[in-house]
C-alpha atoms as a PDB file:
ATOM      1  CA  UNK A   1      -0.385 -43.492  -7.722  1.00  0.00           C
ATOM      2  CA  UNK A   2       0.120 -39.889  -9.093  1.00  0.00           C
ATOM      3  CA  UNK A   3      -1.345 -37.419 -10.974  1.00  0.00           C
ATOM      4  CA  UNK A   4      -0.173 -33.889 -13.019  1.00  0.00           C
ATOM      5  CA  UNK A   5      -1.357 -30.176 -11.671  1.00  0.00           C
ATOM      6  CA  UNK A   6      -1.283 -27.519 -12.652  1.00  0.00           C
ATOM      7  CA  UNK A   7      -2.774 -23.956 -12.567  1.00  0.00           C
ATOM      8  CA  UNK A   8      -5.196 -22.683 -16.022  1.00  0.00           C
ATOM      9  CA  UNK A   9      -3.795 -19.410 -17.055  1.00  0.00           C
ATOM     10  CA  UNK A  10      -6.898 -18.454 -18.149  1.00  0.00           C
ATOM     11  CA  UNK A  11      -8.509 -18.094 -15.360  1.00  0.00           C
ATOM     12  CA  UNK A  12      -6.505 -19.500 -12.439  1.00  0.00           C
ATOM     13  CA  UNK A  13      -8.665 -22.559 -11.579  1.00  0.00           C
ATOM     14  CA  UNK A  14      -6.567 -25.904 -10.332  1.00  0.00           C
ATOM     15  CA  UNK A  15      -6.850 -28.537 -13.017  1.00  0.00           C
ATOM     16  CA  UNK A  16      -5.013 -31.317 -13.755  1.00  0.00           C
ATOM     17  CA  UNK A  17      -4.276 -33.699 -16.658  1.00  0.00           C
ATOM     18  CA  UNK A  18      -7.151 -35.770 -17.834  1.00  0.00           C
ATOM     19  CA  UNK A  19      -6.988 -39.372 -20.022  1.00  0.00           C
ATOM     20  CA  UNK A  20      -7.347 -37.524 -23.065  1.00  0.00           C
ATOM     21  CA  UNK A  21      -4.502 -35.256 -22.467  1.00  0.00           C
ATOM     22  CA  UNK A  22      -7.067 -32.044 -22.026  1.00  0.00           C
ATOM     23  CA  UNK A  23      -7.086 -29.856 -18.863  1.00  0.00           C
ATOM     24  CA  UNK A  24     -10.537 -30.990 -16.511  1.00  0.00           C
ATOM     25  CA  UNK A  25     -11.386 -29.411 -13.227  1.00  0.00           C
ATOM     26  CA  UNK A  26     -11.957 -32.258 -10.750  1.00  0.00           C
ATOM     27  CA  UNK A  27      -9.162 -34.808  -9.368  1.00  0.00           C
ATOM     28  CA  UNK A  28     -11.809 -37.664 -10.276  1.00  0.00           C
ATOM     29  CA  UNK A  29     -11.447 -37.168 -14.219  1.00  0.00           C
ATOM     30  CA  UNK A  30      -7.693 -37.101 -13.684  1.00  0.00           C
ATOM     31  CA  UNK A  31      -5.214 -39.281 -15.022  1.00  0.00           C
ATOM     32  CA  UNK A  32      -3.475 -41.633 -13.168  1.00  0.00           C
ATOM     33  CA  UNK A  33       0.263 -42.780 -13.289  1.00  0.00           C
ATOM     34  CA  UNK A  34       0.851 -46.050 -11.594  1.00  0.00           C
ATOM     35  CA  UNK A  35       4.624 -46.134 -13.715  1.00  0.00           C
ATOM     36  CA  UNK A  36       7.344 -43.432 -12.851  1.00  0.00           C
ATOM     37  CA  UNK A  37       8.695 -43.729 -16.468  1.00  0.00           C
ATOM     38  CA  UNK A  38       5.327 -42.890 -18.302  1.00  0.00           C
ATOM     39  CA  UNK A  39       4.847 -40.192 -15.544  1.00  0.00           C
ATOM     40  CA  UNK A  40       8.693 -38.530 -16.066  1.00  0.00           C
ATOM     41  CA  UNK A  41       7.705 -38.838 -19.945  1.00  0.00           C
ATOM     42  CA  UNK A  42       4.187 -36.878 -19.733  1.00  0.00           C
ATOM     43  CA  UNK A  43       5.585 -34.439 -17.648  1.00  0.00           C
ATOM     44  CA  UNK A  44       8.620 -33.803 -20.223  1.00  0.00           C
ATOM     45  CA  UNK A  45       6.521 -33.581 -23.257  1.00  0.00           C
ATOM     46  CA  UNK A  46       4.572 -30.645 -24.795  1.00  0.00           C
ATOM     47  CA  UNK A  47       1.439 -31.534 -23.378  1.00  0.00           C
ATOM     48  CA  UNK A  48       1.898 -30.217 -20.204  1.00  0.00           C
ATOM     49  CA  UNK A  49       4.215 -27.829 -21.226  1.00  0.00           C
ATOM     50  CA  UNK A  50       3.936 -24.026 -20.392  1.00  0.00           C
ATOM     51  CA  UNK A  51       4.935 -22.914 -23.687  1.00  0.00           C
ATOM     52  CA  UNK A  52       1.351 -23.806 -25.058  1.00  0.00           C
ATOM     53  CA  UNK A  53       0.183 -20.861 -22.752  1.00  0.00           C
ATOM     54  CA  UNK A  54      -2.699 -22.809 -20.833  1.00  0.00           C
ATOM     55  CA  UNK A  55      -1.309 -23.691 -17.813  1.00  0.00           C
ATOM     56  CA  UNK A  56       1.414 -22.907 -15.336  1.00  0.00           C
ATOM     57  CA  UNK A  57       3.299 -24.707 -12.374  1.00  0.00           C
ATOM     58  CA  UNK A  58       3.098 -28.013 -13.581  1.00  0.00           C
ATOM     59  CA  UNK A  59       3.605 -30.507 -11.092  1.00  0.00           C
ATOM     60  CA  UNK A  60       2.791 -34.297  -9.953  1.00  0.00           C
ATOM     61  CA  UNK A  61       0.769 -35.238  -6.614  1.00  0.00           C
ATOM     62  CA  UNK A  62       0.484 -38.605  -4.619  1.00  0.00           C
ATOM     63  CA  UNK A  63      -3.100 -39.660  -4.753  1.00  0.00           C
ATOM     64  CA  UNK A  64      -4.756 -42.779  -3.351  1.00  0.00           C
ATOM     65  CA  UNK A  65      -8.152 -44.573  -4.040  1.00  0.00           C
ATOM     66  CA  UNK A  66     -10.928 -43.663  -1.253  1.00  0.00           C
ATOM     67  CA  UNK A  67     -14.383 -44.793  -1.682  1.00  0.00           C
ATOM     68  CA  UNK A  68     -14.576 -45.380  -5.216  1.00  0.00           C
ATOM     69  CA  UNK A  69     -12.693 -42.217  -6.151  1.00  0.00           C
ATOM     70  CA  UNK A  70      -8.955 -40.641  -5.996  1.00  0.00           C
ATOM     71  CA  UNK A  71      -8.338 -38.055  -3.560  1.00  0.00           C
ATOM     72  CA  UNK A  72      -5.112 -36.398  -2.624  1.00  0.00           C
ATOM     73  CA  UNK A  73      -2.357 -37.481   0.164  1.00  0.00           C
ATOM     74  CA  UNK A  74      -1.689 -34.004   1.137  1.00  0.00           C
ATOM     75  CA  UNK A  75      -3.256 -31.996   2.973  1.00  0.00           C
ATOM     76  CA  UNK A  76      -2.068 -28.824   0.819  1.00  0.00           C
ATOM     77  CA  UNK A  77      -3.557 -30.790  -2.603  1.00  0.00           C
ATOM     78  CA  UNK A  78      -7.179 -31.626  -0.900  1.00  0.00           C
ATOM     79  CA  UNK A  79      -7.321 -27.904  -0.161  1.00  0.00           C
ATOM     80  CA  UNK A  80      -6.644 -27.104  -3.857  1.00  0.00           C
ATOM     81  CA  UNK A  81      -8.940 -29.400  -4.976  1.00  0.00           C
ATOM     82  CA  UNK A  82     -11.467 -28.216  -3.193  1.00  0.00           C
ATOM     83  CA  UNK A  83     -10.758 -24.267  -3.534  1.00  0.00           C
ATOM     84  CA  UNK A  84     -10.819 -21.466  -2.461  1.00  0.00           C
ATOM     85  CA  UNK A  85     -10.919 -21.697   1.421  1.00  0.00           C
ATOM     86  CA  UNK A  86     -13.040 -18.404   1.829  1.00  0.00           C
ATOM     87  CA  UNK A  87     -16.071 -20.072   2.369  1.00  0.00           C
ATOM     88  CA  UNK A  88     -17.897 -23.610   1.944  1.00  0.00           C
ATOM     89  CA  UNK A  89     -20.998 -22.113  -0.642  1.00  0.00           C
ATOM     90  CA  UNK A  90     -17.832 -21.115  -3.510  1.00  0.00           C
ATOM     91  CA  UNK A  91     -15.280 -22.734  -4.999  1.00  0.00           C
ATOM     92  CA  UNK A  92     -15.246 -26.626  -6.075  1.00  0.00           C
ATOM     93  CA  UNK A  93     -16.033 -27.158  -2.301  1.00  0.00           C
ATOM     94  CA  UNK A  94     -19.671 -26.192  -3.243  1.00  0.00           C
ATOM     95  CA  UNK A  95     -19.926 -28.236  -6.399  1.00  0.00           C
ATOM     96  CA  UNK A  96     -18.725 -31.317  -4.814  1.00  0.00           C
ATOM     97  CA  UNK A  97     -20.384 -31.590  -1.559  1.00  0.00           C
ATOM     98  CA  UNK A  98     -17.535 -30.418   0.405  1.00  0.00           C
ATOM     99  CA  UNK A  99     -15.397 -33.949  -0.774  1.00  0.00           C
ATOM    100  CA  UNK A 100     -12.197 -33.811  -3.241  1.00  0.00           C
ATOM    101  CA  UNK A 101     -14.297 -35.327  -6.118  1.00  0.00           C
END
């Protein structure tokens, strides 16, 4: 299972690709590839592509289901999910209870 990431340029938040092709802000709205091919074809297409100016370093993560929710494999991805590491009371961290949500 995988899913596309990326940084806003906007404002620098994490996001990553939702079902409706839009931008969201938490790895539970994300979209998930279970096929390679659709996956190599999102990632090729204009919708994620930096020329529309929203986002920047476009990439795909390994995900896997954990208590009725998606959560990333790496450690590197559950610390940008959760973001910024400064301090538990900011960041998504705060919003979500301290869980990848």
């Amino acid at each position: 299972m995988k899913i596309i990431t990326a940084n806003r340029l906007l404002d620098g938040e994490v996001v990553w690709l939702g079902p409706q092709d839009t931008w969201v802000e938490t790895v539970g709205e994300a979209r998930v590839f279970e096929d390679t091919e659709e996956l190599k074809a999102v990632l090729g297409s204009k919708v994620v592509s930096e020329e529309r100016q929203e986002v920047v370093g476009v990439y795909e993560i390994e995900v896997e289901p954990k208590d009725g929710s998606i959560v990333p494999t790496k450690l590197r991805e559950a610390i940008r999910a959760l973001g910024p590491t400064t301090h538990p009371a900011f960041g998504k961290q705060a919003r979500a209870g301290g869980q990848a949500a």
